[in-house]
N, C-alpha and C. Protein backbone atom coordinates (compact mmCIF):
# COMPACT_ATOMS: atom_id res chain seq x y z
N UNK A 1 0.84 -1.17 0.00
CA UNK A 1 0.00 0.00 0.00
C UNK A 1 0.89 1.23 0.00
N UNK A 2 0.31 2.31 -0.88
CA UNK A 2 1.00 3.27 -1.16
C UNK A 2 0.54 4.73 -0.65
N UNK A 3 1.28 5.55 0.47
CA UNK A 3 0.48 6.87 0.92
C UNK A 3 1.41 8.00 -0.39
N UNK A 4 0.12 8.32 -1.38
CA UNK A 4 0.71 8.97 -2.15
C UNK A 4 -0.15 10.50 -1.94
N UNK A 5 0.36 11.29 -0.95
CA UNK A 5 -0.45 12.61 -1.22
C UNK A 5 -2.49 12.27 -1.09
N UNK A 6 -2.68 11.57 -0.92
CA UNK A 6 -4.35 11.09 -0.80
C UNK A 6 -4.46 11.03 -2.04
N UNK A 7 -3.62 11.02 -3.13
CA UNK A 7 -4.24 10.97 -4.95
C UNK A 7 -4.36 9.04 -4.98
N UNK A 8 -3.25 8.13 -4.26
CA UNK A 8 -3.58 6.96 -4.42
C UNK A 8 -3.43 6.09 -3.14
N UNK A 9 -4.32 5.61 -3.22
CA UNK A 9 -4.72 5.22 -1.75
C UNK A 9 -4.44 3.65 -2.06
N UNK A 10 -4.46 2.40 -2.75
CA UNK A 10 -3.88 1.26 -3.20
C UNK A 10 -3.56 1.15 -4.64
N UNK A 11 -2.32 0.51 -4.63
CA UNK A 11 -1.78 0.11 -5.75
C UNK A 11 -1.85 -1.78 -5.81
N UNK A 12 -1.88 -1.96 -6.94
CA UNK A 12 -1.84 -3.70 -7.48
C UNK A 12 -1.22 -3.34 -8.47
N UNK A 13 -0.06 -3.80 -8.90
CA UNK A 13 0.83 -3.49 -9.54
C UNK A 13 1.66 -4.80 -9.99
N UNK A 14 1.32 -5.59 -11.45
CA UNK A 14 1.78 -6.93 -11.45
C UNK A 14 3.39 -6.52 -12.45
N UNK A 15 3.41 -5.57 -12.98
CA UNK A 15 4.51 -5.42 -13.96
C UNK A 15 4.63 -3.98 -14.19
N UNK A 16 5.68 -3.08 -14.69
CA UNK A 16 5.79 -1.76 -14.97
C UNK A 16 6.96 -1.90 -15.95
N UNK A 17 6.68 -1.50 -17.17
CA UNK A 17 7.61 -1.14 -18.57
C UNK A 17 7.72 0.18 -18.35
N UNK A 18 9.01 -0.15 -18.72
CA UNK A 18 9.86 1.46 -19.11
C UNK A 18 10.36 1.07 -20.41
N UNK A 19 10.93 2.37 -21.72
CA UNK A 19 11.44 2.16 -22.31
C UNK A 19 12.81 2.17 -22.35
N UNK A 20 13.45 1.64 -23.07
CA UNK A 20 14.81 1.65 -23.31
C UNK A 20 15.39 2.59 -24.23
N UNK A 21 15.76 3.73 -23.91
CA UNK A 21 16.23 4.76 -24.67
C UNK A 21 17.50 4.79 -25.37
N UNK A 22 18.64 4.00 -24.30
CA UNK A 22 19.58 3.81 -25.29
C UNK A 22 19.67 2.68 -26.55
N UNK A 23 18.37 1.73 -26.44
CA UNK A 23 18.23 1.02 -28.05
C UNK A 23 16.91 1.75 -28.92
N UNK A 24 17.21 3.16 -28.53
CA UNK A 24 16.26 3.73 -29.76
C UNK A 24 15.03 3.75 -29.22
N UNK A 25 14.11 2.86 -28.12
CA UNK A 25 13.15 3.36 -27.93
C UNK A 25 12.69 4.57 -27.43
N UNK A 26 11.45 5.00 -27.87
CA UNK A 26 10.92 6.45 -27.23
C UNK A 26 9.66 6.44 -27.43
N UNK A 27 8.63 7.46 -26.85
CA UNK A 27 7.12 7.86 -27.12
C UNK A 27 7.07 7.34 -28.87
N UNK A 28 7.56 8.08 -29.56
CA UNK A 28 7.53 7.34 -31.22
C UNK A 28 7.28 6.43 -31.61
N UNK A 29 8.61 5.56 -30.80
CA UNK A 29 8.31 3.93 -31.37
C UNK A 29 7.61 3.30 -31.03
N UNK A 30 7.13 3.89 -29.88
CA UNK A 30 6.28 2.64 -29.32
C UNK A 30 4.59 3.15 -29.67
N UNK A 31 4.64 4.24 -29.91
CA UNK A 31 3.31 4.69 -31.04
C UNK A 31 3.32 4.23 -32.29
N UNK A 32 4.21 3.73 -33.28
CA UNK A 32 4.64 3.25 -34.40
C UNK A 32 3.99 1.45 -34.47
N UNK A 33 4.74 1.34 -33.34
CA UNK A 33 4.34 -0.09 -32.99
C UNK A 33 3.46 -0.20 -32.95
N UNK A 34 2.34 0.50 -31.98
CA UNK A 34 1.36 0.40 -31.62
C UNK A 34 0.54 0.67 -32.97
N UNK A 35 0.50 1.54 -33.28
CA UNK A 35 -0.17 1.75 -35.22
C UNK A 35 -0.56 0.89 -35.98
N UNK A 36 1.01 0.12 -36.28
CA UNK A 36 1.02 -0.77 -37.41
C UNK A 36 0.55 -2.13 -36.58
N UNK A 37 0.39 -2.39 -35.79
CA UNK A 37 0.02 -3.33 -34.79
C UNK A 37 -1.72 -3.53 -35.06
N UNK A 38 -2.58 -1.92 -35.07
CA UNK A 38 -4.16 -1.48 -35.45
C UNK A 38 -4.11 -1.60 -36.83
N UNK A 39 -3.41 -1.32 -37.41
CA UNK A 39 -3.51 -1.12 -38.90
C UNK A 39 -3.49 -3.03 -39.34
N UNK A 40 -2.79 -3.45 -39.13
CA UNK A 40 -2.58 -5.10 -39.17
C UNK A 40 -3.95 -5.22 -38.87
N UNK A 41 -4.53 -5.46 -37.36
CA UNK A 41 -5.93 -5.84 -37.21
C UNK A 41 -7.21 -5.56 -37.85
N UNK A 42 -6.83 -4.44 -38.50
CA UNK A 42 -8.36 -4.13 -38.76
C UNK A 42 -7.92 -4.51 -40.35
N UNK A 43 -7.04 -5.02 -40.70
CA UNK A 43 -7.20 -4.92 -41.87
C UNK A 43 -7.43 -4.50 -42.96
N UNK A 44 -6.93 -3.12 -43.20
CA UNK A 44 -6.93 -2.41 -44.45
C UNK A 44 -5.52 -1.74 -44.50
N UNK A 45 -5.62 -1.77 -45.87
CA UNK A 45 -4.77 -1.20 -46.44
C UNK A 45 -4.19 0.49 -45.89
N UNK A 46 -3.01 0.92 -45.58
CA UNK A 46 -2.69 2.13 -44.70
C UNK A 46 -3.14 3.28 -45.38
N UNK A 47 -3.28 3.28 -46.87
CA UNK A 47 -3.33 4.53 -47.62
C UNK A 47 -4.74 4.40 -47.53
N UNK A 48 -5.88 3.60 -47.00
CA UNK A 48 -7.14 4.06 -46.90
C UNK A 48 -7.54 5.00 -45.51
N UNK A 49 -6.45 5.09 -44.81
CA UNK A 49 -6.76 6.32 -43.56
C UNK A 49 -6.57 7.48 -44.61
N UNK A 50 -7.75 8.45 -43.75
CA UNK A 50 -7.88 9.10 -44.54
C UNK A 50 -7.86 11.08 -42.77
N UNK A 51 -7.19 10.34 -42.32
CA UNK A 51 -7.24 10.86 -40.97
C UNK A 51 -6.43 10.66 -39.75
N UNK A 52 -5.27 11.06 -38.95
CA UNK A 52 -4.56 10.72 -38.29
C UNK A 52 -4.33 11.76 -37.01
N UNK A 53 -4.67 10.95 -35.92
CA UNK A 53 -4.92 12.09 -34.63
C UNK A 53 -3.98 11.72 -33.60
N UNK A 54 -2.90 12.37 -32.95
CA UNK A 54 -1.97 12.08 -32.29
C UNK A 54 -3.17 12.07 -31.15
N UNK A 55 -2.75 11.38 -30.14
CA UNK A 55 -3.77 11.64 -28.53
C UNK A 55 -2.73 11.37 -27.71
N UNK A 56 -1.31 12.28 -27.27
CA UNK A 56 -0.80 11.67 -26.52
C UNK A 56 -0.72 12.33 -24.97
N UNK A 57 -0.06 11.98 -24.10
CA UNK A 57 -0.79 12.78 -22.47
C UNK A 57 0.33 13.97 -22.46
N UNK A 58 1.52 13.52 -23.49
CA UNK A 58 2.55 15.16 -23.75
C UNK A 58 3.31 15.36 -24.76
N UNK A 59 3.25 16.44 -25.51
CA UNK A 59 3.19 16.48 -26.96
C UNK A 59 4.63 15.59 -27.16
N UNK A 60 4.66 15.19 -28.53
CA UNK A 60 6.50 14.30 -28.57
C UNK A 60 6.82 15.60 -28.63
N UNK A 61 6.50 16.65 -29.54
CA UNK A 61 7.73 17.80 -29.69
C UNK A 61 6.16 19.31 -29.88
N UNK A 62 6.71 20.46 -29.96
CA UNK A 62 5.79 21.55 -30.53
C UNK A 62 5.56 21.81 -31.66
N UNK A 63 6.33 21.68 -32.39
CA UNK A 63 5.81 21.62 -34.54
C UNK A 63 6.62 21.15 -34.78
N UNK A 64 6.53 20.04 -35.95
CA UNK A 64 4.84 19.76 -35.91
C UNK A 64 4.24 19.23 -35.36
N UNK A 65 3.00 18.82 -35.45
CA UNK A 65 2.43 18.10 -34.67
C UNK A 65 2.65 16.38 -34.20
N UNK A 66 2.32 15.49 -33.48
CA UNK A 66 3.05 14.41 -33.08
C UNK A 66 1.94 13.56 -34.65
N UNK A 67 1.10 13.54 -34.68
CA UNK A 67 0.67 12.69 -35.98
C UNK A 67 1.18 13.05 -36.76
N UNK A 68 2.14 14.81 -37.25
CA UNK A 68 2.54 14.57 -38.59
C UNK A 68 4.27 13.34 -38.47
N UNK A 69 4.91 13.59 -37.50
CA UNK A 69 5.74 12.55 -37.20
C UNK A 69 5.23 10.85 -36.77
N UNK A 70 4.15 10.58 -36.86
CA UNK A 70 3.59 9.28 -36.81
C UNK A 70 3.45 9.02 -38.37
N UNK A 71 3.12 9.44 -39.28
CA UNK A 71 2.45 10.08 -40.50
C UNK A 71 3.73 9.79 -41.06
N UNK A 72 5.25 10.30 -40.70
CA UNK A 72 6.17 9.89 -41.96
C UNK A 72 6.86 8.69 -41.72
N UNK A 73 6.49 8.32 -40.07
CA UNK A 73 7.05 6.81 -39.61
C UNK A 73 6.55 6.03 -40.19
N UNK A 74 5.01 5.82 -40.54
CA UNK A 74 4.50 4.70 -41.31
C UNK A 74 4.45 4.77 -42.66
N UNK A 75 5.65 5.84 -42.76
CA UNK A 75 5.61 5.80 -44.56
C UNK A 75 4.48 6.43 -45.56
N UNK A 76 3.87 7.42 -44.69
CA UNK A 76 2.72 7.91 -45.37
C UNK A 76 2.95 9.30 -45.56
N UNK A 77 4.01 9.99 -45.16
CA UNK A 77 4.48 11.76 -45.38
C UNK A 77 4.20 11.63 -46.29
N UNK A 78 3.96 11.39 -47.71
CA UNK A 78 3.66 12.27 -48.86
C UNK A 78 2.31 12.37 -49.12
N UNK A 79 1.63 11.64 -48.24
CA UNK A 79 0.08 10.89 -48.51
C UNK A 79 -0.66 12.07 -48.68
N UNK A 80 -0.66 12.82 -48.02
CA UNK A 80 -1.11 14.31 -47.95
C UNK A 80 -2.69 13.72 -46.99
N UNK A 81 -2.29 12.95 -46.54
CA UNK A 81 -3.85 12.58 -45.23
C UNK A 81 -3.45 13.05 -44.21
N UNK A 82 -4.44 14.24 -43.85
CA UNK A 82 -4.76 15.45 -43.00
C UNK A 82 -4.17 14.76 -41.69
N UNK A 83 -3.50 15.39 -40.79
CA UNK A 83 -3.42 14.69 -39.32
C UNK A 83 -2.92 15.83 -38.51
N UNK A 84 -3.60 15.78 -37.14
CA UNK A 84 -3.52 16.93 -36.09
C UNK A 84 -3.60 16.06 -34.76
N UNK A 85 -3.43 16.77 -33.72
CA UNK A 85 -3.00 16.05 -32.34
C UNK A 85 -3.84 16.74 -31.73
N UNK A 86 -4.51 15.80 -30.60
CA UNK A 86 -5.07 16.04 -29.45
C UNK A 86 -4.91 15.99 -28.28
N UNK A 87 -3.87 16.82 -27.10
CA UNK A 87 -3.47 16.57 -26.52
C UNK A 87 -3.95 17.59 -25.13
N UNK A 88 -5.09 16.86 -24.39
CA UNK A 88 -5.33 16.67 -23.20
C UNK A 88 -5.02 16.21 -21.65
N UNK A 89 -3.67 16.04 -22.05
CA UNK A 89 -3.35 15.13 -20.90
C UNK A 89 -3.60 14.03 -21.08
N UNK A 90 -4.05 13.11 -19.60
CA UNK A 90 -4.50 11.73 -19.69
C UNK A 90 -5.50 11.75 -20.38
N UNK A 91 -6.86 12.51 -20.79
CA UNK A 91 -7.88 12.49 -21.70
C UNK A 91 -7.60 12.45 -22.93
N UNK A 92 -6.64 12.35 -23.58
CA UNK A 92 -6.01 12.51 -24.58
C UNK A 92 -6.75 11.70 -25.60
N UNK A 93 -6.30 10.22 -25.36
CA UNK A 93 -7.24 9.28 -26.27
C UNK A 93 -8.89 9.37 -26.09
N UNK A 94 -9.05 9.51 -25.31
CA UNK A 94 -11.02 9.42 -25.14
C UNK A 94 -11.27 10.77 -25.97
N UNK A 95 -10.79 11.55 -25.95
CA UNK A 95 -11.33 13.44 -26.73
C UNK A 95 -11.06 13.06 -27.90
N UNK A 96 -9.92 12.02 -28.31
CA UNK A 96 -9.87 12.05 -29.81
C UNK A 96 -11.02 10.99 -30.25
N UNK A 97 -11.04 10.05 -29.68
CA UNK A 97 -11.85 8.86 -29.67
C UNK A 97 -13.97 10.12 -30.20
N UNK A 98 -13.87 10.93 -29.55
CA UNK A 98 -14.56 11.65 -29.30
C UNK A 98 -15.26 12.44 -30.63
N UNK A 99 -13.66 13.02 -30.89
CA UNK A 99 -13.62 14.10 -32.14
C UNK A 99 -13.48 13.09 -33.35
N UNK A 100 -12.64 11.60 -33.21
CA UNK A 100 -13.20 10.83 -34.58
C UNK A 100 -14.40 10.39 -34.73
N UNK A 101 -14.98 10.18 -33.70
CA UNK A 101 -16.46 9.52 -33.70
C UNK A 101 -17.53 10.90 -34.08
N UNK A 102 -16.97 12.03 -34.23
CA UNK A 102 -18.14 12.83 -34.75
C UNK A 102 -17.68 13.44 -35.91
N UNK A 103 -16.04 12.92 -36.20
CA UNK A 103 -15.67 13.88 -37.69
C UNK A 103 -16.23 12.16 -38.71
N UNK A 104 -16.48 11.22 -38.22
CA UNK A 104 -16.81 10.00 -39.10
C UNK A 104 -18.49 9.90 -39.07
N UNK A 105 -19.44 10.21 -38.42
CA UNK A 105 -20.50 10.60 -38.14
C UNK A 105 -21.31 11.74 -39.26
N UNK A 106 -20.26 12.90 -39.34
CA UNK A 106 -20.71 14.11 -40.23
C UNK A 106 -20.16 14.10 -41.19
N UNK A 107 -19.67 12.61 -41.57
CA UNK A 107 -19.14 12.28 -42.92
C UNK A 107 -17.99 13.55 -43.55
N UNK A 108 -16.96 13.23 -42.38
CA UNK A 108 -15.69 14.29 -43.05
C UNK A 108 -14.71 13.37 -43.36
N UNK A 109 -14.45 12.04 -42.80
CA UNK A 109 -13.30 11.40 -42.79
C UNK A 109 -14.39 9.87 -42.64
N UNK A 110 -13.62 8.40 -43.37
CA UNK A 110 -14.28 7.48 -43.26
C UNK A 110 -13.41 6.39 -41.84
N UNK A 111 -11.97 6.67 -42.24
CA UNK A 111 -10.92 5.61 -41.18
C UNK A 111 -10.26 6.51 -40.53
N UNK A 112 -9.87 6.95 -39.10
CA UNK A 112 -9.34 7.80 -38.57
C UNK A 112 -8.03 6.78 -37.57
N UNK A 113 -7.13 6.96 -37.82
CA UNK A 113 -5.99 6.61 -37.08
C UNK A 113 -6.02 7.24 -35.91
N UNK A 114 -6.04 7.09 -34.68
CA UNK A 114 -5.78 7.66 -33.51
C UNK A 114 -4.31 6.75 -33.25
N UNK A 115 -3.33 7.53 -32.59
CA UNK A 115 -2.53 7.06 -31.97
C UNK A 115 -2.13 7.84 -30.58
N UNK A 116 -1.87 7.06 -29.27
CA UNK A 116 -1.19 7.28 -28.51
C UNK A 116 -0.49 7.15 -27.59
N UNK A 117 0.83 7.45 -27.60
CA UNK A 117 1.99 6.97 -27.25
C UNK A 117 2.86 8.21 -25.99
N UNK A 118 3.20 7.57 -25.09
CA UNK A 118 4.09 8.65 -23.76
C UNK A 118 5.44 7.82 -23.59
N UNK A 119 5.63 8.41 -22.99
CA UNK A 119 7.03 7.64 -21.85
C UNK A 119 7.82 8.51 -21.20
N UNK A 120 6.82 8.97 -20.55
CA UNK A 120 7.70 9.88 -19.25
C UNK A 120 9.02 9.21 -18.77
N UNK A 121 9.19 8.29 -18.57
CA UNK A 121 10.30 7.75 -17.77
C UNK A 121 11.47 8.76 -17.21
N UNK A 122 11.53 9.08 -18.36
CA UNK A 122 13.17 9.73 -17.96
C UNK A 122 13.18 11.27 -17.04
N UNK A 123 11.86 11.57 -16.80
CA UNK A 123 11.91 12.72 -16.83
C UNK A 123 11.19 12.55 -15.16
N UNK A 124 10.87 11.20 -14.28
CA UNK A 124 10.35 10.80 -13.13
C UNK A 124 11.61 10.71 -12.14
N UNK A 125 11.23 10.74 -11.31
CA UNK A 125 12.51 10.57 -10.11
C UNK A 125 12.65 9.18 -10.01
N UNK A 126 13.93 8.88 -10.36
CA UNK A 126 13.55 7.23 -9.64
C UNK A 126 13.38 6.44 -8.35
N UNK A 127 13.87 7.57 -7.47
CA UNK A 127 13.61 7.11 -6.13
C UNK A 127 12.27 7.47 -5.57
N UNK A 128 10.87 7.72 -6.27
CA UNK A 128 9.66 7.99 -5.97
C UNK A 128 9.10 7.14 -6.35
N UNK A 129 8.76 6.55 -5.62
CA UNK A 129 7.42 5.41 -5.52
C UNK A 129 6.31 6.02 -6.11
N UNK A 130 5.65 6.93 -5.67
CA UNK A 130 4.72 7.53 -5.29
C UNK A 130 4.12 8.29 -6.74
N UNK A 131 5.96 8.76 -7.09
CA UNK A 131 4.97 9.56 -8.73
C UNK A 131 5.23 8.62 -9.39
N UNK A 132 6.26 7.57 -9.57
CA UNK A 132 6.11 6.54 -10.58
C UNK A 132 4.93 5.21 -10.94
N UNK A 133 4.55 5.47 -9.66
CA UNK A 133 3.66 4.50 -9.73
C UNK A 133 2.34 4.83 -11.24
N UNK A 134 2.64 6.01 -10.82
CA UNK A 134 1.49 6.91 -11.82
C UNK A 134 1.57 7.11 -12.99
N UNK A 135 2.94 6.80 -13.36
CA UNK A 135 3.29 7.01 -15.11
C UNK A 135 4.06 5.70 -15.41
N UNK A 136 3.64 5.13 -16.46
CA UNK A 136 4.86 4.42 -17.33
C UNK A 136 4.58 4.81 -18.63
N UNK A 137 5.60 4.00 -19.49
CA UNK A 137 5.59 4.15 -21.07
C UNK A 137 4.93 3.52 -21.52
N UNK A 138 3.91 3.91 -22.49
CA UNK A 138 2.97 2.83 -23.14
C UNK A 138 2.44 3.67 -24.41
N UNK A 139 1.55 2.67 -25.24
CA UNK A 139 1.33 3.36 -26.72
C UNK A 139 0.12 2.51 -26.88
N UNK A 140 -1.01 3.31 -27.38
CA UNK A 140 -2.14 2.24 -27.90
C UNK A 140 -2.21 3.08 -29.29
N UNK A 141 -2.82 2.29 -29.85
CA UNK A 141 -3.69 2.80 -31.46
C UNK A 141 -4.67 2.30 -31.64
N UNK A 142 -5.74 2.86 -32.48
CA UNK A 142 -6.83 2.28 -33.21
C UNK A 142 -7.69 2.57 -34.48
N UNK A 143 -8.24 2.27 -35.08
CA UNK A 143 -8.50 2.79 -36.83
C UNK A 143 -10.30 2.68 -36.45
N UNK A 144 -10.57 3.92 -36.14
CA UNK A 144 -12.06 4.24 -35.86
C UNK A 144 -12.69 4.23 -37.32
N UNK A 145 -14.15 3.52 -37.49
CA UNK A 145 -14.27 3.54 -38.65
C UNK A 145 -16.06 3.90 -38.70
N UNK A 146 -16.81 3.59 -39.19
CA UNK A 146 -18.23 3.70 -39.22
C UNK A 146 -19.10 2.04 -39.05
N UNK A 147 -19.70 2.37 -38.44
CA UNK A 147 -20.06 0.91 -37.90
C UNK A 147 -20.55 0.66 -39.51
N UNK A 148 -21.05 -0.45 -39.83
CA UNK A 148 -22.09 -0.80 -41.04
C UNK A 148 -23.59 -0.62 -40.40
N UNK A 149 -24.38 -0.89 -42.25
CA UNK A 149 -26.09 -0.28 -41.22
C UNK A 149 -26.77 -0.79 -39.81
N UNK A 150 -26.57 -2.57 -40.43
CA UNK A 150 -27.44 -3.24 -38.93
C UNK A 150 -25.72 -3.53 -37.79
N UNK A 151 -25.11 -2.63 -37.91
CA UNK A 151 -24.17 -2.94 -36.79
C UNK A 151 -24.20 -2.39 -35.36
N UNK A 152 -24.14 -2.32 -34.44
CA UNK A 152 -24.08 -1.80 -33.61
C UNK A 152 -22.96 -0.63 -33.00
N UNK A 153 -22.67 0.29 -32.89
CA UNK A 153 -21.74 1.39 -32.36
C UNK A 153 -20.58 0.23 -31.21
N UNK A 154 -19.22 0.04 -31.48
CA UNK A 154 -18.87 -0.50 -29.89
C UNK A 154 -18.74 0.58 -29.08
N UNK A 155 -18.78 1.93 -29.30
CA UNK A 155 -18.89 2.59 -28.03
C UNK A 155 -20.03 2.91 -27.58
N UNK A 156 -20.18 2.78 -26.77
CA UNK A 156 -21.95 3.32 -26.23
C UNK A 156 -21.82 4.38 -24.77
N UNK A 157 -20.52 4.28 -24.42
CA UNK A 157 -20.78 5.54 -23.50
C UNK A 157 -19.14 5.23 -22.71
N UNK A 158 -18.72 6.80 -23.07
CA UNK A 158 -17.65 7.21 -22.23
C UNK A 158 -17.11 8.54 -21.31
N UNK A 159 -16.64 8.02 -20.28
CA UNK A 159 -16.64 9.34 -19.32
C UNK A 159 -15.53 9.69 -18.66
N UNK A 160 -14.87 10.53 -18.04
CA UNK A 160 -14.04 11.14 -17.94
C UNK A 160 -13.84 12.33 -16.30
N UNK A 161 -13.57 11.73 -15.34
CA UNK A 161 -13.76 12.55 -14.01
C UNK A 161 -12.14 12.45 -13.71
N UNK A 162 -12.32 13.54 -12.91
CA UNK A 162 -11.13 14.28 -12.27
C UNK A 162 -10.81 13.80 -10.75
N UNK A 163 -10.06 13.70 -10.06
CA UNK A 163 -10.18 13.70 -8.42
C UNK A 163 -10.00 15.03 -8.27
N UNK A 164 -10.43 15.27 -7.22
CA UNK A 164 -10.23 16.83 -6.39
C UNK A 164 -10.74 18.33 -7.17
N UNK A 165 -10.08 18.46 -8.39
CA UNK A 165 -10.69 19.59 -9.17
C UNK A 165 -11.79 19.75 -9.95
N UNK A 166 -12.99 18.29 -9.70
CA UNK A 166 -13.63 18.43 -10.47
C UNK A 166 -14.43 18.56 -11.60
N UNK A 167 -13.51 18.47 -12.66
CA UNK A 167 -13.35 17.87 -14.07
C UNK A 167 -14.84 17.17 -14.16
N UNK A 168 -15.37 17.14 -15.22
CA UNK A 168 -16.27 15.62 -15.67
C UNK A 168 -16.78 15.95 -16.91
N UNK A 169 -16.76 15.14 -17.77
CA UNK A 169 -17.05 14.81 -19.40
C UNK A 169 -17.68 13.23 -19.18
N UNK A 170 -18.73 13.40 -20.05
CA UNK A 170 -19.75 12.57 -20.09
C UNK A 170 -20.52 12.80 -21.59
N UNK A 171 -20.46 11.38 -22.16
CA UNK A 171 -20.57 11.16 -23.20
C UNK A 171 -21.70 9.84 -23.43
N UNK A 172 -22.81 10.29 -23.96
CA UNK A 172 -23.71 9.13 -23.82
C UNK A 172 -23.93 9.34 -25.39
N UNK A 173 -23.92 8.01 -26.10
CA UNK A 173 -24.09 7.69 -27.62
C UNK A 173 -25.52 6.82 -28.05
């Protein structure tokens, strides 16, 4: 059990990845990975995204944006498919999750790449329990698309609360 400031009151904690910076890993690669990893599953072809949304919890860099550097990792810089970042903090992926599900809705974009990828590591104390517990390196992706007619939506409702300050986003579909 962990007395972290009253922000975490128990931890269960079976494993914690960090990246390895001196073999090249970083927030990038492991968003890269994570990409072509969604792009594999869902099965289509990469040049049918037609949309690419960084969601990460801190920007990789300030310009450009972290999807246009996701964008020339998967070999698609010349593609000229639009991509901008959403970066909320930890809300990061759910707001984009958010903003693809209504730019695919109002029929602006059909496959939207979300990616997002962190890795604070280096930048945590290592002798703190307490704030590390709270960050590691990790990367998800996913290729948001339009359900078909008799399909069902898989999202049906997502939400978003704060401790202490109050925060709350609430999303019913």
């Amino acid at each position: 059990m962990l007395q972290a400031v009253g922000l975490l009151r128990q931890q269960v904690l079976i494993s914690r990845h960090y990246v390895n910076f001196e073999n090249g890993e970083n927030a990038l690669t492991l968003g890269i990975k994570a990409a072509k990893q969604a792009i594999k599953n869902s099965g289509i072809d990469p040049k049918q995204i037609d949309c690419i949304i960084g969601a990460n919890g801190s920007p990789l860099q300030a310009i450009p944006c972290g999807a246009s550097l996701f964008q020339r990792e998967l070999g698609l810089g010349d593609s000229g498919i639009p991509c901008f970042d959403v970066d909320t903090t930890c809300y990061s992926f759910g707001l984009a999750l958010f903003v693809a599900a209504n730019l695919i809705h109002n029929q602006v974009y059909n496959r939207i790449l979300i990616i997002s990828s962190d890795a604070p590591s280096p930048t945590l104390p290592k002798t703190s329990n307490e704030v590390r517990a709270l960050f590691g390196d990790g990367a998800a992706a996913a290729i948001v698309t339009k359900s078909e007619k008799d399909e069902k939506s898989a999202l049906h409702h997502y939400q978003n609360a704060n401790l202490r300050i109050g925060s709350r986003f609430n999303l019913r579909l």
